[in-house]
PDB file of N, CA and C in Angstrom:
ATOM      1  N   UNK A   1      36.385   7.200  -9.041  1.00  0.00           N
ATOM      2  CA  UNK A   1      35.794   7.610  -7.778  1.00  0.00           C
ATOM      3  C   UNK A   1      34.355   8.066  -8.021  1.00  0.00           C
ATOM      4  N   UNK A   2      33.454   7.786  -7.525  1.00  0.00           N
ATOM      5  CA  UNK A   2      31.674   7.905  -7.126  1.00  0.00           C
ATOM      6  C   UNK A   2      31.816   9.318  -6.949  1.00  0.00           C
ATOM      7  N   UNK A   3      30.982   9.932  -7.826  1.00  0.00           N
ATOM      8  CA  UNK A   3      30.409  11.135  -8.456  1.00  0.00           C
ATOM      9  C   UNK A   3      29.512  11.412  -6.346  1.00  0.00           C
ATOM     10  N   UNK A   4      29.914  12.974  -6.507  1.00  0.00           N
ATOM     11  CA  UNK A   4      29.012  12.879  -4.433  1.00  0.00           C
ATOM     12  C   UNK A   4      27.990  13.927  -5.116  1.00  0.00           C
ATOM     13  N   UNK A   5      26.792  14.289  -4.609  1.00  0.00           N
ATOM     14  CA  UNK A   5      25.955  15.178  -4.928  1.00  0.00           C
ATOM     15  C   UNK A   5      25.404  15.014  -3.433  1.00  0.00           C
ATOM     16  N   UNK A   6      25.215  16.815  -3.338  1.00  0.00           N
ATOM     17  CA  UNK A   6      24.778  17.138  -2.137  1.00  0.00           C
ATOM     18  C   UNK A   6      23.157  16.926  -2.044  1.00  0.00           C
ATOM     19  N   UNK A   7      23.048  17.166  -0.802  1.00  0.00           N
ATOM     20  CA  UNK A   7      21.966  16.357   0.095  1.00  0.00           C
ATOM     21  C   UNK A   7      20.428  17.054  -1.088  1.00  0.00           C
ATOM     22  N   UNK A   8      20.551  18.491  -1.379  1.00  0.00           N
ATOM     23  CA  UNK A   8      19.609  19.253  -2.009  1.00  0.00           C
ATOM     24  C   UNK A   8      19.380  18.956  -3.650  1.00  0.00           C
ATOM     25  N   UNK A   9      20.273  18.291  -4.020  1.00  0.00           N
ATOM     26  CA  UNK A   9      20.179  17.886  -5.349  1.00  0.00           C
ATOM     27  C   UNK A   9      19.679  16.672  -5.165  1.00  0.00           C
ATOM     28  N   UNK A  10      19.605  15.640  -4.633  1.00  0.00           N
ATOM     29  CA  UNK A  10      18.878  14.402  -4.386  1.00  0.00           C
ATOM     30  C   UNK A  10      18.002  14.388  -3.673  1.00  0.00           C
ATOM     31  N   UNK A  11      17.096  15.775  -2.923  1.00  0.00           N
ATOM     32  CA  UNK A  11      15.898  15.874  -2.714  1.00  0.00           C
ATOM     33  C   UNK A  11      14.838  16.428  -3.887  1.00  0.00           C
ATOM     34  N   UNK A  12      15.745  17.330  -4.501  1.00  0.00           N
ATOM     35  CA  UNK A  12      15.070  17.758  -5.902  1.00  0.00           C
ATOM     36  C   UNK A  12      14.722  16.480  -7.073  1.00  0.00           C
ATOM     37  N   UNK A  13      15.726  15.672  -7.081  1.00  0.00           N
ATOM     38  CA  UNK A  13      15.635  14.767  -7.693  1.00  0.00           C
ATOM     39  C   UNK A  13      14.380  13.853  -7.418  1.00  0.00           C
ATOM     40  N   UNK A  14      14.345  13.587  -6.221  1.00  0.00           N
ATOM     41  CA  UNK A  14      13.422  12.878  -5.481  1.00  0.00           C
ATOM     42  C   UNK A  14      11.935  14.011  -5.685  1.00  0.00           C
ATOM     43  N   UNK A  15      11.971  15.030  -5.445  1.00  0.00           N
ATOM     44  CA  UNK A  15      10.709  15.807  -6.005  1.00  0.00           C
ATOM     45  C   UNK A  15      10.520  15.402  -7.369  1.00  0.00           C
ATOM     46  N   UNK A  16      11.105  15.701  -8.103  1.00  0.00           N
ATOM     47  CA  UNK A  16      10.986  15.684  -9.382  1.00  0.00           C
ATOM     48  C   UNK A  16      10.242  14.408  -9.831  1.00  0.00           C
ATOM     49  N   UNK A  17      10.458  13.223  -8.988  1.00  0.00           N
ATOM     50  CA  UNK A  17      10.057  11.768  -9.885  1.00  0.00           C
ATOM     51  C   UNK A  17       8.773  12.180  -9.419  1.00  0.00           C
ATOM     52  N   UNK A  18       8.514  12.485  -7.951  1.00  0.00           N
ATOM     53  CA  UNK A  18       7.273  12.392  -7.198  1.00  0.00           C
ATOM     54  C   UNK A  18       6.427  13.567  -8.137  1.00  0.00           C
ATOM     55  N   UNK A  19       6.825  14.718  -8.547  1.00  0.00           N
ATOM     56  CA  UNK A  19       5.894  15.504  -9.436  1.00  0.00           C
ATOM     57  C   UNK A  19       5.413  14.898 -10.680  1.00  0.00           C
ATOM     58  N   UNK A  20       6.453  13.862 -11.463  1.00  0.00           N
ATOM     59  CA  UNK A  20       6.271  13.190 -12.484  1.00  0.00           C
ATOM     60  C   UNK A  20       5.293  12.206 -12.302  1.00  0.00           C
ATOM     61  N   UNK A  21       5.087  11.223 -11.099  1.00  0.00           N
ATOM     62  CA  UNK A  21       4.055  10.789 -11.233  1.00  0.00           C
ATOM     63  C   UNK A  21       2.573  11.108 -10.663  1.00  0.00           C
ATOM     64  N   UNK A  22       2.925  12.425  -9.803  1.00  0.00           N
ATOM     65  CA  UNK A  22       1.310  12.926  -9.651  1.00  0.00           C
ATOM     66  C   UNK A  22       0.930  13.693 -11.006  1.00  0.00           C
ATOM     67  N   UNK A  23       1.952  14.222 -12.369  1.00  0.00           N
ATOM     68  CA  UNK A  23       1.467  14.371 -13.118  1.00  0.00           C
ATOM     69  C   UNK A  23       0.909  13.236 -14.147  1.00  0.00           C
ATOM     70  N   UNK A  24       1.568  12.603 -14.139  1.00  0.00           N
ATOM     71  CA  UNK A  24       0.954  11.052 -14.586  1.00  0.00           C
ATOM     72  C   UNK A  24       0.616  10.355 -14.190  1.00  0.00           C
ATOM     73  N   UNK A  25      -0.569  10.005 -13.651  1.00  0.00           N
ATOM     74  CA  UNK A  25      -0.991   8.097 -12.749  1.00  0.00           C
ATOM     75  C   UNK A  25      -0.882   7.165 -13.475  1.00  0.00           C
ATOM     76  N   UNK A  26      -0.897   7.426 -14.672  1.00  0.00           N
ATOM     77  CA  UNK A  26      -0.807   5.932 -15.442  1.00  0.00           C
ATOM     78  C   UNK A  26       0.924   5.687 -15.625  1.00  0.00           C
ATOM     79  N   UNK A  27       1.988   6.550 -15.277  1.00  0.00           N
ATOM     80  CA  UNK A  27       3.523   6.062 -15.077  1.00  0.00           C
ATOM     81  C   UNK A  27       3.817   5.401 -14.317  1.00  0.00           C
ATOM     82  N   UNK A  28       4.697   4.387 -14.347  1.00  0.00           N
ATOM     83  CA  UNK A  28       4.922   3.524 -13.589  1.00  0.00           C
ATOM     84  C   UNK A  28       5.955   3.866 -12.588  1.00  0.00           C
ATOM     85  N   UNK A  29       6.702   3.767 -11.262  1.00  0.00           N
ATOM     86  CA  UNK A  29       7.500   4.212 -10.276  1.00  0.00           C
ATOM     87  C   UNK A  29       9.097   3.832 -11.500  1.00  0.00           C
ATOM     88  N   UNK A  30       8.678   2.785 -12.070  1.00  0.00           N
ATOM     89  CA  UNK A  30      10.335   2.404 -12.429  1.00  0.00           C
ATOM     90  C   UNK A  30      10.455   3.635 -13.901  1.00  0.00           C
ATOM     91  N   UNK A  31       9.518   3.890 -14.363  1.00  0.00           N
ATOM     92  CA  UNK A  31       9.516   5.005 -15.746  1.00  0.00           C
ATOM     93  C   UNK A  31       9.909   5.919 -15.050  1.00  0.00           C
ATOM     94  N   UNK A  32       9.045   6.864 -14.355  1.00  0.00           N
ATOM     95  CA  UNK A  32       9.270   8.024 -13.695  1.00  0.00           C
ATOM     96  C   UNK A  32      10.742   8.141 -13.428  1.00  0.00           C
ATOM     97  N   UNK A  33      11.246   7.538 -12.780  1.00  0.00           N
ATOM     98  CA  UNK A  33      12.601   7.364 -12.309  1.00  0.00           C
ATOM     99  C   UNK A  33      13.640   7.234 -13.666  1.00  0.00           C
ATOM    100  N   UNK A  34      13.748   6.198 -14.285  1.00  0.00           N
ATOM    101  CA  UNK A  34      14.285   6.293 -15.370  1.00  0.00           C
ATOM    102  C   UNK A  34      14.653   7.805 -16.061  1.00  0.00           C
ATOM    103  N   UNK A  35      12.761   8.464 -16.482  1.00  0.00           N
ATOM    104  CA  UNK A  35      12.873  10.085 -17.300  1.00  0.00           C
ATOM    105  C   UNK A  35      13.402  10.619 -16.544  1.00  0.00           C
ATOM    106  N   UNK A  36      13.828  10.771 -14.994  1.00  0.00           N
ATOM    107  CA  UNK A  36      14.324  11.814 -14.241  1.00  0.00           C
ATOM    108  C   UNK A  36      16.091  11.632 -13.940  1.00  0.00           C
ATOM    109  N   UNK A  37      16.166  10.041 -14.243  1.00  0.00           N
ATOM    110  CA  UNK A  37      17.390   9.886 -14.305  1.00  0.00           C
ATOM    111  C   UNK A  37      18.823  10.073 -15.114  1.00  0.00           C
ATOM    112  N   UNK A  38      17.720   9.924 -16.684  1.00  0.00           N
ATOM    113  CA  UNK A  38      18.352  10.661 -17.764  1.00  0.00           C
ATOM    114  C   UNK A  38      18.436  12.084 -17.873  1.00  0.00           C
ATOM    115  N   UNK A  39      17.422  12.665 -17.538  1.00  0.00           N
ATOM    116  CA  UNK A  39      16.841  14.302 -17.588  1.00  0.00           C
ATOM    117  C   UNK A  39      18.370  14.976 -16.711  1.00  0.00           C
ATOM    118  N   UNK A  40      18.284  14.458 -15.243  1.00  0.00           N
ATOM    119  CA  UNK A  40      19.742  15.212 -14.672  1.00  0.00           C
ATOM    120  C   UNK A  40      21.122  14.378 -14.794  1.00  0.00           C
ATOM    121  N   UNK A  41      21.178  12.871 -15.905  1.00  0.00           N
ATOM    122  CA  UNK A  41      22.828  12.582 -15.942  1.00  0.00           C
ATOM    123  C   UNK A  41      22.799  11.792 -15.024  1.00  0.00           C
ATOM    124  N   UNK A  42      22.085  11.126 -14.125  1.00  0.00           N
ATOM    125  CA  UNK A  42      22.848  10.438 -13.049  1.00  0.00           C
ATOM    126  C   UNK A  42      21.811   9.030 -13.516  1.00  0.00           C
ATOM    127  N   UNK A  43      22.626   8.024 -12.638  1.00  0.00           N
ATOM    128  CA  UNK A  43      22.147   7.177 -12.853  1.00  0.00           C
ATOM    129  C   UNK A  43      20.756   5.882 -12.506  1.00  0.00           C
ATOM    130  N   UNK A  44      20.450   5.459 -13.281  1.00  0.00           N
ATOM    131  CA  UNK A  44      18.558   4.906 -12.675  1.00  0.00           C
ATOM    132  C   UNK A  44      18.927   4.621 -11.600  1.00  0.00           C
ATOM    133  N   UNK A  45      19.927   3.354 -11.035  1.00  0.00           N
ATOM    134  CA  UNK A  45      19.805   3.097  -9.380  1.00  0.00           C
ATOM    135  C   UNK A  45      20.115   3.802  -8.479  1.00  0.00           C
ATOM    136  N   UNK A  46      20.856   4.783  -8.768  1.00  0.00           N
ATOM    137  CA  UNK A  46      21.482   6.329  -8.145  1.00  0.00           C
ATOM    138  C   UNK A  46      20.020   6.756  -7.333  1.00  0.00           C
ATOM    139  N   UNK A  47      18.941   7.152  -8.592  1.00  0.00           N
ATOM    140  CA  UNK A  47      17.923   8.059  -8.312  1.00  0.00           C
ATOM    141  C   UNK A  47      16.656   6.971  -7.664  1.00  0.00           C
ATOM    142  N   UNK A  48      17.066   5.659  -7.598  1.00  0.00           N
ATOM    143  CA  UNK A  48      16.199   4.785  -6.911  1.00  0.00           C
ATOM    144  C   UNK A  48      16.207   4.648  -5.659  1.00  0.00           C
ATOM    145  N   UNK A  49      17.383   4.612  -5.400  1.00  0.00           N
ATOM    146  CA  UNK A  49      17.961   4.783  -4.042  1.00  0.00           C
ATOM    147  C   UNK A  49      17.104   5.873  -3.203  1.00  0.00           C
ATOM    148  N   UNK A  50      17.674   6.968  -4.059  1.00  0.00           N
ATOM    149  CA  UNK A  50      17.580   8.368  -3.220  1.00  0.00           C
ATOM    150  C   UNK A  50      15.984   7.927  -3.288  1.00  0.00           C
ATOM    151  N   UNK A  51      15.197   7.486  -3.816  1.00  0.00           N
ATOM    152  CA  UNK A  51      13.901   7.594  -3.534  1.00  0.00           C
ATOM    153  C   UNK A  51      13.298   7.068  -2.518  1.00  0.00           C
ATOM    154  N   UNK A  52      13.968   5.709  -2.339  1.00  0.00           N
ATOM    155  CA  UNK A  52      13.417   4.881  -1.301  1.00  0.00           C
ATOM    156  C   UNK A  52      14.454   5.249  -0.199  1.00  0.00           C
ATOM    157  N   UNK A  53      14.783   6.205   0.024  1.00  0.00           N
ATOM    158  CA  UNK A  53      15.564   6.883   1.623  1.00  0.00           C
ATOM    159  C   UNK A  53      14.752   7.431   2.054  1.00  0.00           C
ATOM    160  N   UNK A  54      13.854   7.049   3.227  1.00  0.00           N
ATOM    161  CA  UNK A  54      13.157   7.969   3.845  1.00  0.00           C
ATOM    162  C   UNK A  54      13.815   9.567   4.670  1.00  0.00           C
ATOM    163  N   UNK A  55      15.064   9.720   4.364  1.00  0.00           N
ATOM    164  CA  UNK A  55      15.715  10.919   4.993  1.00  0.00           C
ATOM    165  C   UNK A  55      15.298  11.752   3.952  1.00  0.00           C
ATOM    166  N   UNK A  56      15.235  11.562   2.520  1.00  0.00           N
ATOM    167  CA  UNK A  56      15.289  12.269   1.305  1.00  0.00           C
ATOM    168  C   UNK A  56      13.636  12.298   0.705  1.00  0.00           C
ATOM    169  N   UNK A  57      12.932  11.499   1.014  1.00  0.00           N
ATOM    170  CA  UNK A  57      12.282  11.497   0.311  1.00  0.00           C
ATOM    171  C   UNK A  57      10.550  11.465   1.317  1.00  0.00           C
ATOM    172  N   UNK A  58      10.303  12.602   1.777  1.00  0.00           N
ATOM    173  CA  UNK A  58       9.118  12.788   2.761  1.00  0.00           C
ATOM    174  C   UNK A  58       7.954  12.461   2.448  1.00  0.00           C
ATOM    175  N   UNK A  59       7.235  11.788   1.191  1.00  0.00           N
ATOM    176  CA  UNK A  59       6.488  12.045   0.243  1.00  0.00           C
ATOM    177  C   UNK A  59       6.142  10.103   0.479  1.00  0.00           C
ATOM    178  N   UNK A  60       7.378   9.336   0.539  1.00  0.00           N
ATOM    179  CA  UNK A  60       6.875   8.108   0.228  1.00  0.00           C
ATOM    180  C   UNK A  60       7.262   7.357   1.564  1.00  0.00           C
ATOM    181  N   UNK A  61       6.154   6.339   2.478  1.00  0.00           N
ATOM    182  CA  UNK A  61       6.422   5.629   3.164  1.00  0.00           C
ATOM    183  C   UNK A  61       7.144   6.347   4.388  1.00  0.00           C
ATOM    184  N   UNK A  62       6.510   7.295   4.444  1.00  0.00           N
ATOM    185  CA  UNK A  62       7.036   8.118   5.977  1.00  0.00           C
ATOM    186  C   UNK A  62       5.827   8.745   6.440  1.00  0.00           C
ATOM    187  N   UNK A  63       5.737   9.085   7.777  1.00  0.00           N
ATOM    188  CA  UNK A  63       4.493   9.936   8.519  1.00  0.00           C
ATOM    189  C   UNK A  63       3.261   9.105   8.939  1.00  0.00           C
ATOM    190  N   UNK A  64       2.513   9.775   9.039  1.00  0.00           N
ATOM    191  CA  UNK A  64       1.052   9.379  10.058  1.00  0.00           C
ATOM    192  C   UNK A  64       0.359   8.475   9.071  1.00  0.00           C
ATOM    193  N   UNK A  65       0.502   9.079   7.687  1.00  0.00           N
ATOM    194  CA  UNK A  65      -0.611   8.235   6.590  1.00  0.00           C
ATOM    195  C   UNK A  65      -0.207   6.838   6.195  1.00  0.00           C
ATOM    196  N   UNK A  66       1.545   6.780   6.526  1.00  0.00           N
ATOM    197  CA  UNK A  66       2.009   5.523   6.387  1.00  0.00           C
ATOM    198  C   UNK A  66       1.904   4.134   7.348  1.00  0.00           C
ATOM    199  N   UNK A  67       2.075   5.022   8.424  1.00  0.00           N
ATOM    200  CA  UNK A  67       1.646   4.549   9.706  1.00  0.00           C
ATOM    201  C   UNK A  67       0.461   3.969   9.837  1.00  0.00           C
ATOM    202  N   UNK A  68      -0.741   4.376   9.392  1.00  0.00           N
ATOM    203  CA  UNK A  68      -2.378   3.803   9.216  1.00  0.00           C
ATOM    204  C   UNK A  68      -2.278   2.890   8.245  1.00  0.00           C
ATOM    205  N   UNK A  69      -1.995   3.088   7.296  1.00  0.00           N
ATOM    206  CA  UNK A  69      -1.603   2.027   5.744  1.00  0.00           C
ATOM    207  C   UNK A  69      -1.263   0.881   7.076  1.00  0.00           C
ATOM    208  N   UNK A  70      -0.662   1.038   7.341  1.00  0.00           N
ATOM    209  CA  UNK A  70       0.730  -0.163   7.682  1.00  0.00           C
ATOM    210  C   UNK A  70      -0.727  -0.773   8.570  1.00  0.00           C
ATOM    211  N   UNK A  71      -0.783  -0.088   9.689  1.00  0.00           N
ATOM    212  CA  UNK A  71      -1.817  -0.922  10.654  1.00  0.00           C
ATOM    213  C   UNK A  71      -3.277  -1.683  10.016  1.00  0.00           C
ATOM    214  N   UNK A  72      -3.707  -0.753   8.981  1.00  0.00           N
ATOM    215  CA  UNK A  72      -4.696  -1.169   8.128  1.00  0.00           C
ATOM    216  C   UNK A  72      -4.673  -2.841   7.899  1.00  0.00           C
ATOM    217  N   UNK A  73      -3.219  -2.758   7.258  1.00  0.00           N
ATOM    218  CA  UNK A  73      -2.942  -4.271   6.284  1.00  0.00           C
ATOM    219  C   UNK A  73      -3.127  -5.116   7.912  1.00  0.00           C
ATOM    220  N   UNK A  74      -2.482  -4.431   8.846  1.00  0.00           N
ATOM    221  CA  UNK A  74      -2.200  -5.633   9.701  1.00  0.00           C
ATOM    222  C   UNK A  74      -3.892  -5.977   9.926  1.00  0.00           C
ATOM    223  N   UNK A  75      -4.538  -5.067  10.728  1.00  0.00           N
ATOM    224  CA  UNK A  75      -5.999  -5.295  11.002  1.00  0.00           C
ATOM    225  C   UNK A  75      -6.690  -6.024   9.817  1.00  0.00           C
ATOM    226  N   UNK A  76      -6.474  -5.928   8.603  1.00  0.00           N
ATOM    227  CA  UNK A  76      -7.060  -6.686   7.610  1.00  0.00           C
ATOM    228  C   UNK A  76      -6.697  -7.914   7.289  1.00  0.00           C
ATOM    229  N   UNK A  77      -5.603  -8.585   7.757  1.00  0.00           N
ATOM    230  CA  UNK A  77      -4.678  -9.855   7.902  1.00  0.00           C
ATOM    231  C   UNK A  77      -5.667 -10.436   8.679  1.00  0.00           C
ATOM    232  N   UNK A  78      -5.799  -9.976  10.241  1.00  0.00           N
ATOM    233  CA  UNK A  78      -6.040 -10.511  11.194  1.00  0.00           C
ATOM    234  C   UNK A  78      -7.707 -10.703  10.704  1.00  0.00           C
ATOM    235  N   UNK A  79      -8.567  -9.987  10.137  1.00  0.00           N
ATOM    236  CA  UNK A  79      -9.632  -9.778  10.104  1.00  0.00           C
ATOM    237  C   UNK A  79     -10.126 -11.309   8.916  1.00  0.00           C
ATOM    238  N   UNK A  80      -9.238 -11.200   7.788  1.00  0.00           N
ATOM    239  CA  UNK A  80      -9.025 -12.390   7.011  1.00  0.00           C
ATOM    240  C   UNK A  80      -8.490 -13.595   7.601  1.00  0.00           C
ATOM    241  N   UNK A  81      -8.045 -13.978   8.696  1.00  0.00           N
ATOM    242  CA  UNK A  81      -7.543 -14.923   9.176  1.00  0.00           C
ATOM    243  C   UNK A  81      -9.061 -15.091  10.421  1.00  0.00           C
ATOM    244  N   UNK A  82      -9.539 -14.409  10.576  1.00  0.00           N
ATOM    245  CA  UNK A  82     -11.136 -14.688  11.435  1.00  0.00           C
ATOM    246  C   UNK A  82     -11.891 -14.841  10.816  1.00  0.00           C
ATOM    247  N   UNK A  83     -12.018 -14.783   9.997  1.00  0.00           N
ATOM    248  CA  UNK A  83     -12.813 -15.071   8.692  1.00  0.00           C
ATOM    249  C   UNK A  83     -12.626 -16.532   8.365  1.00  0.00           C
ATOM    250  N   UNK A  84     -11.665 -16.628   7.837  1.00  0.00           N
ATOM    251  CA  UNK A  84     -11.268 -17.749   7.340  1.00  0.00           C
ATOM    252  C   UNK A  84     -11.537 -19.251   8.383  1.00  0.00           C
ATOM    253  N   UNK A  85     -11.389 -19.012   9.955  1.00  0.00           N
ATOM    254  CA  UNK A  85     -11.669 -19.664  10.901  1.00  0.00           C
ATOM    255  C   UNK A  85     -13.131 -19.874  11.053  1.00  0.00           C
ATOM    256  N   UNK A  86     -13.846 -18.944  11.067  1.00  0.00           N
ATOM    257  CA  UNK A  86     -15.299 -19.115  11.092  1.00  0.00           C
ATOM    258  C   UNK A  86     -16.005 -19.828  10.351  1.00  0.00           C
ATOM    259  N   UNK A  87     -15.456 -19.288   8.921  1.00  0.00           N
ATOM    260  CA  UNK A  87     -15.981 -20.723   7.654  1.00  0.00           C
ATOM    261  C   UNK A  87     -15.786 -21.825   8.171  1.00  0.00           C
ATOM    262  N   UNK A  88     -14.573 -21.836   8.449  1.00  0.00           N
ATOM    263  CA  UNK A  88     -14.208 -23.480   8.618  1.00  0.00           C
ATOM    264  C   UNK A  88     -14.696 -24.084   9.745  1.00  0.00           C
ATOM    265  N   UNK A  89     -15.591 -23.276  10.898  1.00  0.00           N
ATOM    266  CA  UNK A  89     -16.304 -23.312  11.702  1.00  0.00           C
ATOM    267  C   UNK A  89     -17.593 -23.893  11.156  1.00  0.00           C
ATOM    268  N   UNK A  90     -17.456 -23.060  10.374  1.00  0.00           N
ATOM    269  CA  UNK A  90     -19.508 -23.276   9.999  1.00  0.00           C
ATOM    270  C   UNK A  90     -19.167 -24.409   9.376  1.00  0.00           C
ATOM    271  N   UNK A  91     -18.569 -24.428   8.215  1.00  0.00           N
ATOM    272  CA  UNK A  91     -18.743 -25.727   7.579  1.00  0.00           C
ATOM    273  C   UNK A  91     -18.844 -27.336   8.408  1.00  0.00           C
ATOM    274  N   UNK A  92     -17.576 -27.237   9.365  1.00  0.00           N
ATOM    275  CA  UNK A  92     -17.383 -28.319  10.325  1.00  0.00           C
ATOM    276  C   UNK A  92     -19.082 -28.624  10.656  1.00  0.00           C
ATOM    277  N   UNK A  93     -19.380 -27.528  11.771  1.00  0.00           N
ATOM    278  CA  UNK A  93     -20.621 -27.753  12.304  1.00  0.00           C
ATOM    279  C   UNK A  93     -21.753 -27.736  11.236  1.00  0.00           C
ATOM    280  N   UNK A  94     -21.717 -27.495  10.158  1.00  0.00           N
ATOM    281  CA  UNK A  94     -22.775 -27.876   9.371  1.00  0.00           C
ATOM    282  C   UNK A  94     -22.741 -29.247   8.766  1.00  0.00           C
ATOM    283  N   UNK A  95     -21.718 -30.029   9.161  1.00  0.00           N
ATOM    284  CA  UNK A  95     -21.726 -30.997   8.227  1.00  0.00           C
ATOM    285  C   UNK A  95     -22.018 -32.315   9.267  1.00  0.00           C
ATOM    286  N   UNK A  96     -21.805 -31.861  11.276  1.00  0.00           N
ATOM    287  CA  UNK A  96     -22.015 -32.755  12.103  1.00  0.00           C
ATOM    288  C   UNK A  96     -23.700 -33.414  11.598  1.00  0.00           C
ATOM    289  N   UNK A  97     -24.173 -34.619  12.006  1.00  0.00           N
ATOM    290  CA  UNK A  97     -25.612 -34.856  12.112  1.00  0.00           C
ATOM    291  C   UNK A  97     -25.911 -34.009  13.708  1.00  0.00           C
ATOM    292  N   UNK A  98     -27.453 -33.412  13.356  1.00  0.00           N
ATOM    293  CA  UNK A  98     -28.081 -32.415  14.208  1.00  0.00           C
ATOM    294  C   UNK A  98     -28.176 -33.477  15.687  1.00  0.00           C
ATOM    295  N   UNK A  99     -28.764 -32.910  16.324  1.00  0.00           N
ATOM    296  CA  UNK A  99     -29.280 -33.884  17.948  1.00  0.00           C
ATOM    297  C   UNK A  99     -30.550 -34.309  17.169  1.00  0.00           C
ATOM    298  N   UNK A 100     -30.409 -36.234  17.702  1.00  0.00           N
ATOM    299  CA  UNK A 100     -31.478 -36.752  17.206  1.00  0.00           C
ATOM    300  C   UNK A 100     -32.801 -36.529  18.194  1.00  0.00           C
ATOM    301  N   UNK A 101     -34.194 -36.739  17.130  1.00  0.00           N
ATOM    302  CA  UNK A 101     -35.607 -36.716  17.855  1.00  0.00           C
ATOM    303  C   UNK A 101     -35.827 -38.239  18.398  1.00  0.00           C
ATOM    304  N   UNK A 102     -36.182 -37.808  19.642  1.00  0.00           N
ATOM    305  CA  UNK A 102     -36.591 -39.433  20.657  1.00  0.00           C
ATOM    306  C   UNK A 102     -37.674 -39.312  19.875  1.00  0.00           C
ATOM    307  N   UNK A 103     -37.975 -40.931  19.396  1.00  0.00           N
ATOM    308  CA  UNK A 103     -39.099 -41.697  19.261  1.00  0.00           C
ATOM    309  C   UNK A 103     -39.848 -42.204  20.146  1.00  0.00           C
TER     310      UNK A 103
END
């Protein structure tokens, strides 16, 4: 039977990776997790989980700052896809012959 741990031990847990990598930037999300997974006994996908639950974990991919991220990419999609149209604009029309001069 699956080991249950209450709601406060898998927010700590979830602190814990998140302190581990603002103490380290050069750790990677899957390390961090790993040292914290051995450190309290439970297991790496156990503590992966709990990370990517936005109920548990307030820190990643939740709130206002995530919300802008998110719209950012979209506005920058769209902004690269007008882009990309315009070249292919210019080029087209740069490559028509101009209006000829009456002789």
């Amino acid at each position: 039977m699956p080991k249950q741990f209450d709601v406060e031990f898998k927010q700590r847990a979830v602190r814990l990776v998140n302190d581990r990598l603002a103490a380290d930037k050069t750790m990677s999300l899957t390390k961090a997790i790993g040292v914290i997974a051995k450190k309290l006994g439970v297991a790496y996908e156990t503590v992966r989980r709990w990370y990517h639950d936005p109920a548990l974990n307030q820190d990643h991919e939740d709130g206002p700052l995530a919300e802008e991220v998110k719209r950012l990419r979209r506005e920058n999609a769209e902004l690269r896809q007008v882009n990309e149209l315009l070249k292919a604009a210019s080029a087209f029309f740069a490559s028509e012959p101009g209006p000829r001069a009456r002789k």
